[in-house]
PDB file of N, CA and C in Angstrom:
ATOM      1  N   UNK A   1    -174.317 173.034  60.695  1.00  0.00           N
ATOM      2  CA  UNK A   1    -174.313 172.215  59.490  1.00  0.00           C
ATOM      3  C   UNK A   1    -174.352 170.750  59.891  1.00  0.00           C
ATOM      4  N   UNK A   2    -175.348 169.951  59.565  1.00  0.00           N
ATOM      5  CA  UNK A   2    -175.184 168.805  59.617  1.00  0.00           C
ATOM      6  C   UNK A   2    -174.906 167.668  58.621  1.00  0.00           C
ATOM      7  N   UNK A   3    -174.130 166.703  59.276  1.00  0.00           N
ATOM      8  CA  UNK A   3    -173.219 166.082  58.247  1.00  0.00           C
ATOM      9  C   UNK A   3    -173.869 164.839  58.330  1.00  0.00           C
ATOM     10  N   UNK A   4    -173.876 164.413  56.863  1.00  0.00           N
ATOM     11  CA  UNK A   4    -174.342 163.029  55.926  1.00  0.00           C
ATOM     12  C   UNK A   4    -173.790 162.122  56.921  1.00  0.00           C
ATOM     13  N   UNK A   5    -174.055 160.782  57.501  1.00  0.00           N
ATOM     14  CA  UNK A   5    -174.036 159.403  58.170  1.00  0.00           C
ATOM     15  C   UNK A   5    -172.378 159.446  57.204  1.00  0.00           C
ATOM     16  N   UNK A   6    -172.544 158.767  55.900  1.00  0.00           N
ATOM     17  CA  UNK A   6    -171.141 158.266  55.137  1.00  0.00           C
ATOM     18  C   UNK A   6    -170.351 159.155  55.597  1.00  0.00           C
ATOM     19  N   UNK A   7    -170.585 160.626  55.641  1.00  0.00           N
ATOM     20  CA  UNK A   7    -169.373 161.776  55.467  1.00  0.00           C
ATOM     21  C   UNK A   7    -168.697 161.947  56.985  1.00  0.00           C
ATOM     22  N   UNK A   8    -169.876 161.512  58.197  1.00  0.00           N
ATOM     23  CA  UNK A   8    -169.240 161.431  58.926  1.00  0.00           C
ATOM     24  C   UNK A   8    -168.253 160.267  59.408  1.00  0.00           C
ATOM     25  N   UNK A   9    -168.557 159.216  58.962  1.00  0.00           N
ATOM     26  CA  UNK A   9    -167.692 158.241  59.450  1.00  0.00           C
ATOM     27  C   UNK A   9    -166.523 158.242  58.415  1.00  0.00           C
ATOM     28  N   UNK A  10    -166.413 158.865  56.879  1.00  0.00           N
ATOM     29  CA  UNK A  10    -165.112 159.233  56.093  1.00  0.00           C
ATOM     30  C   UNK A  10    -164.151 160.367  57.368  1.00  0.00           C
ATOM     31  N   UNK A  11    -165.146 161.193  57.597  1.00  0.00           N
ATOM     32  CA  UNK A  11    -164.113 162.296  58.448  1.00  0.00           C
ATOM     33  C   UNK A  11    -163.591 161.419  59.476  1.00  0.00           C
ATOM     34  N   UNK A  12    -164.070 160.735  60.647  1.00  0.00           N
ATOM     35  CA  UNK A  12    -163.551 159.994  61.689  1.00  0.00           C
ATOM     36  C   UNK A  12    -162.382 159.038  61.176  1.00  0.00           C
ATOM     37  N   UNK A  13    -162.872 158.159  60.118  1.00  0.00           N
ATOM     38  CA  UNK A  13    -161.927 157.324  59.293  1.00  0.00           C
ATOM     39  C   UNK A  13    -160.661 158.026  59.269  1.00  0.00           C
ATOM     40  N   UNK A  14    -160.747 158.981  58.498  1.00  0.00           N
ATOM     41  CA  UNK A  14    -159.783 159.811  57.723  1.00  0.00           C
ATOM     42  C   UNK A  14    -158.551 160.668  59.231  1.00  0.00           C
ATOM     43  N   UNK A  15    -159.199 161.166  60.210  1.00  0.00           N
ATOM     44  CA  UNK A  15    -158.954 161.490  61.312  1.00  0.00           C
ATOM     45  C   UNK A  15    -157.856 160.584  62.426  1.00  0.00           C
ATOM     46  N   UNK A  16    -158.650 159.413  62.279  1.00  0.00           N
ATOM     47  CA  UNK A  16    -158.217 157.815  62.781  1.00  0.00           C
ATOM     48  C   UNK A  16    -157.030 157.820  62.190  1.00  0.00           C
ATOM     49  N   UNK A  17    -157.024 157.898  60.756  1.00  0.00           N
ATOM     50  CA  UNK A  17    -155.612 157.440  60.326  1.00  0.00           C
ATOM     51  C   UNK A  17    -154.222 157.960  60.426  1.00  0.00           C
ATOM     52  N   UNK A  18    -154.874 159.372  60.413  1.00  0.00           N
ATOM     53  CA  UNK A  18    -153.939 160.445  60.085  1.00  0.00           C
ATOM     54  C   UNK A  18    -153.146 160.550  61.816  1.00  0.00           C
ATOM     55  N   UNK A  19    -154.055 160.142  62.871  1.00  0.00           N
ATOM     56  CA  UNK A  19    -153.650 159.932  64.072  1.00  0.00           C
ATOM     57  C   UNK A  19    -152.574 159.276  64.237  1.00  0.00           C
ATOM     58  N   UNK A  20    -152.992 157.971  63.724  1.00  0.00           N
ATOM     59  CA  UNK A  20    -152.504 156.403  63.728  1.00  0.00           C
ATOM     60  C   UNK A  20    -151.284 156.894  62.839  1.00  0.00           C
ATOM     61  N   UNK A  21    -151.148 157.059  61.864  1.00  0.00           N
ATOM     62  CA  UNK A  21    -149.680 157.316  61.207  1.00  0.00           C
ATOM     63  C   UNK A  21    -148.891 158.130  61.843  1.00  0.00           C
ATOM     64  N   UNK A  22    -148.995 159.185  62.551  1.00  0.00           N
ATOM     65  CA  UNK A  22    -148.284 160.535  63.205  1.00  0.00           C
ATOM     66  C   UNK A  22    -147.795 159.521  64.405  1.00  0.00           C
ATOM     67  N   UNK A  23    -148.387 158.697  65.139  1.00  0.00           N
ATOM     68  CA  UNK A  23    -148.057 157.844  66.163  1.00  0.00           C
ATOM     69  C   UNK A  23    -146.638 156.943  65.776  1.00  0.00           C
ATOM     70  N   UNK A  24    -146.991 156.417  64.661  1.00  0.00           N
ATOM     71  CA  UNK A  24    -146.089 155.494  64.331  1.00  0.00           C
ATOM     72  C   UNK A  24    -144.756 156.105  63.755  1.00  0.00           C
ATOM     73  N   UNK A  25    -145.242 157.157  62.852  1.00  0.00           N
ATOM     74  CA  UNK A  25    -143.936 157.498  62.701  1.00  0.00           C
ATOM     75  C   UNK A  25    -142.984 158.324  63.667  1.00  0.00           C
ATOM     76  N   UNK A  26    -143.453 158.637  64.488  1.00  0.00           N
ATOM     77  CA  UNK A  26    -142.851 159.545  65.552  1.00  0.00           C
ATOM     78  C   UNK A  26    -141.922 158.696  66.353  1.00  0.00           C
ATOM     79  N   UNK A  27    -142.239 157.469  66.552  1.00  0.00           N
ATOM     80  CA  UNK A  27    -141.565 156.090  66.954  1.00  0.00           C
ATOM     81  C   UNK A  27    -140.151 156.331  66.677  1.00  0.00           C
ATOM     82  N   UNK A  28    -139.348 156.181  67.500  1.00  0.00           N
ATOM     83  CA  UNK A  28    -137.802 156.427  67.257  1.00  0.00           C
ATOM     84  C   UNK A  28    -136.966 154.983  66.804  1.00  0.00           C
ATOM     85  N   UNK A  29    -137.954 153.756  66.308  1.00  0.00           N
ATOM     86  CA  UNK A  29    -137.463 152.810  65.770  1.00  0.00           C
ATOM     87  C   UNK A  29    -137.716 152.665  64.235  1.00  0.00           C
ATOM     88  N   UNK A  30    -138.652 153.515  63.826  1.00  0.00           N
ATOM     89  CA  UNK A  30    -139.529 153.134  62.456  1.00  0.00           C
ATOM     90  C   UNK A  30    -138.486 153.942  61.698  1.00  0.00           C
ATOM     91  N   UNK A  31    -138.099 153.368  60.359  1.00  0.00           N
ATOM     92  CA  UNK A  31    -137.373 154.040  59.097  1.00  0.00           C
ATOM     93  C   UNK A  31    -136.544 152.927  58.869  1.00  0.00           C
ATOM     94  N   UNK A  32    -135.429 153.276  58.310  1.00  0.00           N
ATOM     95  CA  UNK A  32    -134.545 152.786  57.770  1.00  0.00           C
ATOM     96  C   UNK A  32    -133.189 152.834  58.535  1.00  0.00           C
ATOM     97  N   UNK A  33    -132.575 151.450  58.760  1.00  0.00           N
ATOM     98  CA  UNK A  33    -131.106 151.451  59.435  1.00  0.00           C
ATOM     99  C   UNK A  33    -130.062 150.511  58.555  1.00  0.00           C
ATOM    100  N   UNK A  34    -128.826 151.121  58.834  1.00  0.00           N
ATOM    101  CA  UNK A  34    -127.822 150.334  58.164  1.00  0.00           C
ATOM    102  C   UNK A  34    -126.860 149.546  58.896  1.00  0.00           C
ATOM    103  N   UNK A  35    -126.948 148.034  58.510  1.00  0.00           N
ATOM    104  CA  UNK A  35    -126.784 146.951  59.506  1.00  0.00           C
ATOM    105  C   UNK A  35    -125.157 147.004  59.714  1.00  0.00           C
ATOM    106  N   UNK A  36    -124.855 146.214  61.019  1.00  0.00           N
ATOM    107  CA  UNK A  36    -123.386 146.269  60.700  1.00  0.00           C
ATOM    108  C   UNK A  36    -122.661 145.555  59.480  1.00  0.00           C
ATOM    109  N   UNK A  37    -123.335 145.034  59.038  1.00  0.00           N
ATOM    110  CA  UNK A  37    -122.739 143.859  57.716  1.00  0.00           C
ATOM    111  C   UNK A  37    -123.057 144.681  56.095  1.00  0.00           C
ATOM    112  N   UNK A  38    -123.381 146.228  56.181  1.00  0.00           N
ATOM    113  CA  UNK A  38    -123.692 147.225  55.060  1.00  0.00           C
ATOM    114  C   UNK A  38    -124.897 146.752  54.937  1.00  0.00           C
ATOM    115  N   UNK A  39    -125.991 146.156  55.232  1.00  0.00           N
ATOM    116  CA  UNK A  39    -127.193 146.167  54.091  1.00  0.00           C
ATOM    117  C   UNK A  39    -127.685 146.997  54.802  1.00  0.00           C
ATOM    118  N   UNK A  40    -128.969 147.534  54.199  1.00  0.00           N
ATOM    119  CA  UNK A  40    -130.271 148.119  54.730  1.00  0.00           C
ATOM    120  C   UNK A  40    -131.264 147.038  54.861  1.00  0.00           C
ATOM    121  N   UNK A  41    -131.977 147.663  56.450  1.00  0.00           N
ATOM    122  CA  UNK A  41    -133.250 147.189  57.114  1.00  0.00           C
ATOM    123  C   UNK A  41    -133.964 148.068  57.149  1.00  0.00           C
ATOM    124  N   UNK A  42    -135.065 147.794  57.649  1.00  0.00           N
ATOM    125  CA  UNK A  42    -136.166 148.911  57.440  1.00  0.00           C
ATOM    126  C   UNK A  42    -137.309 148.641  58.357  1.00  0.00           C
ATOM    127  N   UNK A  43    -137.613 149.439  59.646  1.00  0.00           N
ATOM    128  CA  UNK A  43    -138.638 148.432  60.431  1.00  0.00           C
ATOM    129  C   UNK A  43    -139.391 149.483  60.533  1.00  0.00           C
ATOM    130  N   UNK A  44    -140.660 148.304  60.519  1.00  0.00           N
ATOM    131  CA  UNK A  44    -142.086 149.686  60.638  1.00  0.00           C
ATOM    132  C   UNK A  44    -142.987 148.847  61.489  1.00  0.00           C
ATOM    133  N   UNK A  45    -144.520 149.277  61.297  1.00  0.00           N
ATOM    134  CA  UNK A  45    -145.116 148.259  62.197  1.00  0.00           C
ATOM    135  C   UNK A  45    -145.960 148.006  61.321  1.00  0.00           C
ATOM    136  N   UNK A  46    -146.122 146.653  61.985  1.00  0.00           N
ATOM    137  CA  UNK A  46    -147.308 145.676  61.273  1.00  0.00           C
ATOM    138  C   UNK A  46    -148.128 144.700  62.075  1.00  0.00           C
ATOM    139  N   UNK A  47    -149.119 145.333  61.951  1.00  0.00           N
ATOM    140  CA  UNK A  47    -150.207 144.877  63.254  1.00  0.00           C
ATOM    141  C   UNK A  47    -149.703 145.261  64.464  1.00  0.00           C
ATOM    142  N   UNK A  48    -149.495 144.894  65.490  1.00  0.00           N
ATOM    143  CA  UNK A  48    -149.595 145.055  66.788  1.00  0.00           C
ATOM    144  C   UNK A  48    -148.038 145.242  67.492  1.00  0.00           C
ATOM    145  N   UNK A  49    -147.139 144.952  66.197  1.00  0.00           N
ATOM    146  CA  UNK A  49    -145.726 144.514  66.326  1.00  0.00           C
ATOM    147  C   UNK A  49    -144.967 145.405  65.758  1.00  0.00           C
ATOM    148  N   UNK A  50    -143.830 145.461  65.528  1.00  0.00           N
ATOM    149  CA  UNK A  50    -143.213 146.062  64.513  1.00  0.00           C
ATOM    150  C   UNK A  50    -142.338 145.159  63.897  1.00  0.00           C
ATOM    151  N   UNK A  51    -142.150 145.263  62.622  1.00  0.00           N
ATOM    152  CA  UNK A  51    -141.271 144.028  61.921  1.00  0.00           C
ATOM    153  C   UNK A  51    -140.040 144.689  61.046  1.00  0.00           C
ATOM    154  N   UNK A  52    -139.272 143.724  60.770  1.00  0.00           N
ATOM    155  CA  UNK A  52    -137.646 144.014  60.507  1.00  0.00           C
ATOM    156  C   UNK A  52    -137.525 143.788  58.961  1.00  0.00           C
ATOM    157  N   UNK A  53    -137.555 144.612  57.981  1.00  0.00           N
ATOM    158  CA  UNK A  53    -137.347 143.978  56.787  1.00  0.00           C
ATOM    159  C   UNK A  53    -136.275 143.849  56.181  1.00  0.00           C
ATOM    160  N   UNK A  54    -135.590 142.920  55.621  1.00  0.00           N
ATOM    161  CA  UNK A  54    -134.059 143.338  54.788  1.00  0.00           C
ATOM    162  C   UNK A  54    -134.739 143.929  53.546  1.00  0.00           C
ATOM    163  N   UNK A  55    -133.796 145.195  53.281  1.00  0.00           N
ATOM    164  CA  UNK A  55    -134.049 146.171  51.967  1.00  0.00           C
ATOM    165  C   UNK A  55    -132.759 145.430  50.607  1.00  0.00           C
ATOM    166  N   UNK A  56    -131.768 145.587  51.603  1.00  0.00           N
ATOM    167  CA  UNK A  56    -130.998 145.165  49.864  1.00  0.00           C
ATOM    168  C   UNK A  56    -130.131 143.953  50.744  1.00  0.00           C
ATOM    169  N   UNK A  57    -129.511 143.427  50.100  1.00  0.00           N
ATOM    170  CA  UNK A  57    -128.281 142.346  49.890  1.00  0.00           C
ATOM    171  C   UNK A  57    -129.290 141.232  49.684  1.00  0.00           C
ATOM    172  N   UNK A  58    -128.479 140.085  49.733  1.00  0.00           N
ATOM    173  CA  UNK A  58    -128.899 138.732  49.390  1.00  0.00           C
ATOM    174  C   UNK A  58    -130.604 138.117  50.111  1.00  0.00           C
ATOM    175  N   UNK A  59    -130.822 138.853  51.280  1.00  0.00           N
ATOM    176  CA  UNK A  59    -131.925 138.588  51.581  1.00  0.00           C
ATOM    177  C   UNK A  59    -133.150 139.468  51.706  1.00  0.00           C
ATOM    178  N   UNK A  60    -132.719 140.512  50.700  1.00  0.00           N
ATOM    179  CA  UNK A  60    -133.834 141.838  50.200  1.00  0.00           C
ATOM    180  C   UNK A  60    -135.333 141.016  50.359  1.00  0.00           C
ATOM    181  N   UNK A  61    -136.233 141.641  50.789  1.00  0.00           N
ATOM    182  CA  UNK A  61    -137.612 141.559  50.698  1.00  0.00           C
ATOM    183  C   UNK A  61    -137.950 140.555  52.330  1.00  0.00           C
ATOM    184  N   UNK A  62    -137.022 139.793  52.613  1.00  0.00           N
ATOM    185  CA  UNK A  62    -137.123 139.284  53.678  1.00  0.00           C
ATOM    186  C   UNK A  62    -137.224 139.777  54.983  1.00  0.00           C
ATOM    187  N   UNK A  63    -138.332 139.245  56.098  1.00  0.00           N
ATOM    188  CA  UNK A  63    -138.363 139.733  57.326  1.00  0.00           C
ATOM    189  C   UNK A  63    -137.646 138.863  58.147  1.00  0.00           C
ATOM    190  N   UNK A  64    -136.701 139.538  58.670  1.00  0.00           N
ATOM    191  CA  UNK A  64    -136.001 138.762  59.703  1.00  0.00           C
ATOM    192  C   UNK A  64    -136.434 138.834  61.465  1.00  0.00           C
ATOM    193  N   UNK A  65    -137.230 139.292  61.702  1.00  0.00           N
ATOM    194  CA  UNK A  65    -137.492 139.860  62.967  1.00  0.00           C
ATOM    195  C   UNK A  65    -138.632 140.406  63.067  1.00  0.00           C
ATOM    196  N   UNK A  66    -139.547 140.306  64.556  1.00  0.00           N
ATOM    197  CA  UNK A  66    -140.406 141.153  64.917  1.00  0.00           C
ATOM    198  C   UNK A  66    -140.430 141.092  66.721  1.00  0.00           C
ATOM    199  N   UNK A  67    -140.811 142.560  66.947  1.00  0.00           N
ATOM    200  CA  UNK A  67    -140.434 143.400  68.178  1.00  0.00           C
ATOM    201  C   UNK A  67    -141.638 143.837  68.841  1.00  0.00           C
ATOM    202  N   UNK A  68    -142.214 144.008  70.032  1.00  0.00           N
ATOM    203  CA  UNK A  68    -142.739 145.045  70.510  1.00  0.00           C
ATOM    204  C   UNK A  68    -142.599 145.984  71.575  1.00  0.00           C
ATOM    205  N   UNK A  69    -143.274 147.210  71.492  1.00  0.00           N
ATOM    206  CA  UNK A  69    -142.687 148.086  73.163  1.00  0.00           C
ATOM    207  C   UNK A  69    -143.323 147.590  74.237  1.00  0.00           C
ATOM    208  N   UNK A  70    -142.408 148.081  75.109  1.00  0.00           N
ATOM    209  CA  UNK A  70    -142.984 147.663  76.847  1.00  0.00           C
ATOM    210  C   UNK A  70    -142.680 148.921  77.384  1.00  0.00           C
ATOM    211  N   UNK A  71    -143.456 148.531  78.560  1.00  0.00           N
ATOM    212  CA  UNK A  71    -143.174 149.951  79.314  1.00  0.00           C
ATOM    213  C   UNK A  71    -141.641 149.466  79.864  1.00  0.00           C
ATOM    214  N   UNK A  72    -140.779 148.911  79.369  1.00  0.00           N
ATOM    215  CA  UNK A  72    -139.038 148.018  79.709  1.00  0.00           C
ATOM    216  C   UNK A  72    -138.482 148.358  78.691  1.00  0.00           C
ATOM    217  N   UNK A  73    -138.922 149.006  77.360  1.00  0.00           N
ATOM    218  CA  UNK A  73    -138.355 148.986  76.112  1.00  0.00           C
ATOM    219  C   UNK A  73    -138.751 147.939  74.836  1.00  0.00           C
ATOM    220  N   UNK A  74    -138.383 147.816  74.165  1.00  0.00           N
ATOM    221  CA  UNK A  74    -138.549 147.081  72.477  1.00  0.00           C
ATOM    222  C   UNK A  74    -137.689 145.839  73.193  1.00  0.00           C
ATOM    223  N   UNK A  75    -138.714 144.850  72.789  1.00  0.00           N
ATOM    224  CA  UNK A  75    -138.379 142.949  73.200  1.00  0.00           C
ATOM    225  C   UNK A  75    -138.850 142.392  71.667  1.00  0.00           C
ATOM    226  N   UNK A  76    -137.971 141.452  71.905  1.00  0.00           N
ATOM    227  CA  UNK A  76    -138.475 140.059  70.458  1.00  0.00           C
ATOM    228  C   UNK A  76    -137.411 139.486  69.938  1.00  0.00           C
ATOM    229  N   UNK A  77    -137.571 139.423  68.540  1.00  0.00           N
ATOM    230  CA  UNK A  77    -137.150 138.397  68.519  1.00  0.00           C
ATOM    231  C   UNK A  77    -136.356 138.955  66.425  1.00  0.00           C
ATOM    232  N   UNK A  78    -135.205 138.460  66.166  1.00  0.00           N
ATOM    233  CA  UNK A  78    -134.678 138.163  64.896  1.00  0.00           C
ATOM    234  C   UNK A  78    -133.723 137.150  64.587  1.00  0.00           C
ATOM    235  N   UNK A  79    -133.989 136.847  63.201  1.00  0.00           N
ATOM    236  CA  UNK A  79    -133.244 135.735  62.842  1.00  0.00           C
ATOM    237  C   UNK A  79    -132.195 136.234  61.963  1.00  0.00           C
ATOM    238  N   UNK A  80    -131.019 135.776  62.033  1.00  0.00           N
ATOM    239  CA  UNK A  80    -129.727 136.221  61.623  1.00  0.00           C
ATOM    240  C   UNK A  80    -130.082 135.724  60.307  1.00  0.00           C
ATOM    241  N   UNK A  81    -130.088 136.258  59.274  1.00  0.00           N
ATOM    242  CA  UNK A  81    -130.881 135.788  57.919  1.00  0.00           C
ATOM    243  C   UNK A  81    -129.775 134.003  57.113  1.00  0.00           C
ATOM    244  N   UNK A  82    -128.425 134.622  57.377  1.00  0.00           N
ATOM    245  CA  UNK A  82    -127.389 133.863  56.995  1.00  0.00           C
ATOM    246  C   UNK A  82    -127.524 131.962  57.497  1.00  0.00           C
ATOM    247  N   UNK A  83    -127.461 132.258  58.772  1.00  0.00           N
ATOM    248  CA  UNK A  83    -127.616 131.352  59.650  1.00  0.00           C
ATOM    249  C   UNK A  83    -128.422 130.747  59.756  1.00  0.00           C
ATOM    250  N   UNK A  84    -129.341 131.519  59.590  1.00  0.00           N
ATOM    251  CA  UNK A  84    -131.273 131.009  60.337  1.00  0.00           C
ATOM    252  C   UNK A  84    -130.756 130.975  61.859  1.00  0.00           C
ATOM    253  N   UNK A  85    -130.319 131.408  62.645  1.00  0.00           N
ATOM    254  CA  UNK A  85    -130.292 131.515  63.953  1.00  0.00           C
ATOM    255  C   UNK A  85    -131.319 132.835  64.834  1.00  0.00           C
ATOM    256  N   UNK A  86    -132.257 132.245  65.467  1.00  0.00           N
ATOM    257  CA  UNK A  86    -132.581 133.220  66.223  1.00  0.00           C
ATOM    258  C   UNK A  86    -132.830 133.493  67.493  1.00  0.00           C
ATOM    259  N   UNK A  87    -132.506 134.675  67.600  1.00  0.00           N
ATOM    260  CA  UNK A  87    -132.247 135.500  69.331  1.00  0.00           C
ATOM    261  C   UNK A  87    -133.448 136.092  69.286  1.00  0.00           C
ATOM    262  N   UNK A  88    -133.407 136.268  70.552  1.00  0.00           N
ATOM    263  CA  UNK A  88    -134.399 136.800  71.330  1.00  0.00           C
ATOM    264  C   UNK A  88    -133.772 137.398  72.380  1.00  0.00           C
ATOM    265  N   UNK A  89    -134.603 138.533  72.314  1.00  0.00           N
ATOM    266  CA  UNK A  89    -133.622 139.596  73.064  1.00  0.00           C
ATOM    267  C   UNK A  89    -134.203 141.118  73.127  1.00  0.00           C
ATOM    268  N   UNK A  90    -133.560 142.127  73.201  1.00  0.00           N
ATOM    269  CA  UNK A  90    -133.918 143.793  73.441  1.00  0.00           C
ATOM    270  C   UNK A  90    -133.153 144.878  72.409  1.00  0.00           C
ATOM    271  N   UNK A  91    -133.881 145.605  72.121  1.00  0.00           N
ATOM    272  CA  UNK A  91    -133.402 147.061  71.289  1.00  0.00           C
ATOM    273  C   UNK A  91    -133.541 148.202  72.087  1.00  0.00           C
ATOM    274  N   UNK A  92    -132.394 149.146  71.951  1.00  0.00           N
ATOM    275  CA  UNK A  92    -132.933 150.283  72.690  1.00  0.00           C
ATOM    276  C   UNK A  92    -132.704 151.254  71.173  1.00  0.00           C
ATOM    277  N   UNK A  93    -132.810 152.476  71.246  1.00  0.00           N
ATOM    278  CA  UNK A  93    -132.727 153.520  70.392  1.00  0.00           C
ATOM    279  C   UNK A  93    -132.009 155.135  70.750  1.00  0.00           C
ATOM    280  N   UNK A  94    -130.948 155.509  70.652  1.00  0.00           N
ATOM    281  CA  UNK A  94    -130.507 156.537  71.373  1.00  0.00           C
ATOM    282  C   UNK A  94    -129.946 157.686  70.160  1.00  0.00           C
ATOM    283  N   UNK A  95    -130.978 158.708  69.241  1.00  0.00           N
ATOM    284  CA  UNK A  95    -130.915 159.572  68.588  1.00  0.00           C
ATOM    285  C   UNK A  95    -130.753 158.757  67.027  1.00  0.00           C
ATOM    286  N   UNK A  96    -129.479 158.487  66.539  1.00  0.00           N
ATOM    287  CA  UNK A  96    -129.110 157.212  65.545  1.00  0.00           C
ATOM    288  C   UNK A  96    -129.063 156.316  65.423  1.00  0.00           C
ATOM    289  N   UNK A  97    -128.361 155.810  66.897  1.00  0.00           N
ATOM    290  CA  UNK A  97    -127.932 154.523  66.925  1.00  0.00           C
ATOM    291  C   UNK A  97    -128.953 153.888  67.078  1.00  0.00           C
ATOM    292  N   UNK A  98    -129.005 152.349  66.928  1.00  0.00           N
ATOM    293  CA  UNK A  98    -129.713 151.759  67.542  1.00  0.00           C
ATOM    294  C   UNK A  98    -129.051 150.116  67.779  1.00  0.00           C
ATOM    295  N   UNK A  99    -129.098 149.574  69.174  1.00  0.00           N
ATOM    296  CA  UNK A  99    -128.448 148.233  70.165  1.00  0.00           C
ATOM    297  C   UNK A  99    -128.889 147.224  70.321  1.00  0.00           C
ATOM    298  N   UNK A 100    -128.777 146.329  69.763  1.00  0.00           N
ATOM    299  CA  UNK A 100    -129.546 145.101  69.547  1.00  0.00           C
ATOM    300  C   UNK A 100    -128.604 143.951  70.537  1.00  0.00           C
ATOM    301  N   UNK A 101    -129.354 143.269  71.434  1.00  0.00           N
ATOM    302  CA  UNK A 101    -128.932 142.578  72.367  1.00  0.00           C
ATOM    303  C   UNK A 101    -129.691 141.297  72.352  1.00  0.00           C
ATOM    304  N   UNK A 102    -128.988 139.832  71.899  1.00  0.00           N
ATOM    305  CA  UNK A 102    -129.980 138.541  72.108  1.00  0.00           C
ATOM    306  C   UNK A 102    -129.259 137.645  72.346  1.00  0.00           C
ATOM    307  N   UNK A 103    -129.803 136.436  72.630  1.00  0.00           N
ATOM    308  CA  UNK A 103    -129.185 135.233  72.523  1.00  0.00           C
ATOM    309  C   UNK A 103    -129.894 134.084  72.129  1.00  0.00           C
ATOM    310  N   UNK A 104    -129.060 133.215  71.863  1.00  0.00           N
ATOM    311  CA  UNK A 104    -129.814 131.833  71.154  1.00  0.00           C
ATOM    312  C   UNK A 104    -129.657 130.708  71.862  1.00  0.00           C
ATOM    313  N   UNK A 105    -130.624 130.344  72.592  1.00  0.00           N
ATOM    314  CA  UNK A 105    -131.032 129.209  73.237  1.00  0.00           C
ATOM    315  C   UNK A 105    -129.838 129.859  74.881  1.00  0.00           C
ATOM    316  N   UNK A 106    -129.846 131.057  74.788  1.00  0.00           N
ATOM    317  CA  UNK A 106    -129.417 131.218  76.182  1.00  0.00           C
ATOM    318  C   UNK A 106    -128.219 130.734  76.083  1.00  0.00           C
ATOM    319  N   UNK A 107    -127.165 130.675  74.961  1.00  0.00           N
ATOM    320  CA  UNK A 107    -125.979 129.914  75.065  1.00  0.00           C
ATOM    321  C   UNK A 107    -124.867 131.002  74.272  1.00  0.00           C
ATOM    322  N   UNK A 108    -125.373 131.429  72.698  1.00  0.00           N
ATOM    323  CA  UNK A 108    -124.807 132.581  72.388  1.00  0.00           C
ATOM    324  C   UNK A 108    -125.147 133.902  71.836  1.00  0.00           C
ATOM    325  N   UNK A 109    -124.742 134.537  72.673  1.00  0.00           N
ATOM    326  CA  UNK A 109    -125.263 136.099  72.972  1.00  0.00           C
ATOM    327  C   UNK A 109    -124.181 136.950  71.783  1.00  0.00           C
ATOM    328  N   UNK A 110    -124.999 138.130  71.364  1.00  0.00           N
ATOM    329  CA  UNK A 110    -124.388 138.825  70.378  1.00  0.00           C
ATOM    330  C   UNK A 110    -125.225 140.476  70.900  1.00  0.00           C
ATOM    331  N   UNK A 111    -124.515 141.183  70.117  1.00  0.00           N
ATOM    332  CA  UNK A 111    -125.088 142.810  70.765  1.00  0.00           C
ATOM    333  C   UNK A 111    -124.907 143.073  68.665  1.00  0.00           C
ATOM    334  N   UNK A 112    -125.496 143.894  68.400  1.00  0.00           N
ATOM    335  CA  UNK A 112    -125.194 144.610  67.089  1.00  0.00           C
ATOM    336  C   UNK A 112    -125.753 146.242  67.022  1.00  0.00           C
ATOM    337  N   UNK A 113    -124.832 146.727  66.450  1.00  0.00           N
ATOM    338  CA  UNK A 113    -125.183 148.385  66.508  1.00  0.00           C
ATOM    339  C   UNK A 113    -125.826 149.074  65.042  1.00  0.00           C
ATOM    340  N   UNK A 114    -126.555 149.567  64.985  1.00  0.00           N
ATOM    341  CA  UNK A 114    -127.039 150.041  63.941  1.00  0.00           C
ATOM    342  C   UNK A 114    -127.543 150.970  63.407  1.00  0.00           C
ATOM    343  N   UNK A 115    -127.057 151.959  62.462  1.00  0.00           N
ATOM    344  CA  UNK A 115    -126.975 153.271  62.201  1.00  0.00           C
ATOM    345  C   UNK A 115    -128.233 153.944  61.684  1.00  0.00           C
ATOM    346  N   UNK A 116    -128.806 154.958  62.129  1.00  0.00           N
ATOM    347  CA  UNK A 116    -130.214 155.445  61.374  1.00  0.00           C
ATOM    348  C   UNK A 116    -129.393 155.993  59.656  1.00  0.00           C
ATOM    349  N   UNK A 117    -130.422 155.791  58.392  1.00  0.00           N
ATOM    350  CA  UNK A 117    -130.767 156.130  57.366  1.00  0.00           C
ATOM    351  C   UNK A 117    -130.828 157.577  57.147  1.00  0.00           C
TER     352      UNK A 117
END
């Protein structure tokens, strides 16, 4: 059976994506976490990165952060929404948890733990 020019590049399209999503979500950082301060975050990827969104409290809809993997682990960077202070620093991910390690201007360092959704 041979397939129409459009129909084949819908199937590849369609193929591509369905790839591309199974990738991302399989990611042991992507969903929803609950910060130590009660709100919900929510990190997924966007473009090439993955980014940090606040879901509820005072800075709902806001991105505070964006990350990427290394073959070293998840590096980058968030801003403490309150403050506007931002670290730069590392995440690891271990089943729920997840360890957030940065510092600001190399002077003060903070770790935060954060619960999977």
């Amino acid at each position: 059976m041979k397939m129409e020019p459009t129909m084949k590049r819908a199937t590849v399209a369609i193929a591509f994506s369905m790839t591309t999503g199974l990738a991302s979500a399989g990611d042991p950082v992507v969903g929803d976490w609950k910060t130590e301060v009660g709100t919900t975050a929510t990190i997924s990827r966007c473009g090439q990165v993955y980014c940090i969104r606040m879901k509820t409290g005072n800075h709902a809809g806001k991105q505070i952060g964006s990350f990427s993997r290394t073959d070293e682990g998840y590096h980058g960077e968030i801003t403490e929404p309150d403050s506007r202070k931002t670290f730069t620093g590392s995440l690891s991910v271990s089943g729920d948890i997840m360890k957030m390690s940065g510092c600001t201007m190399k002077v003060v360092c903070l770790t935060q733990t954060w619960q999977r959704l």
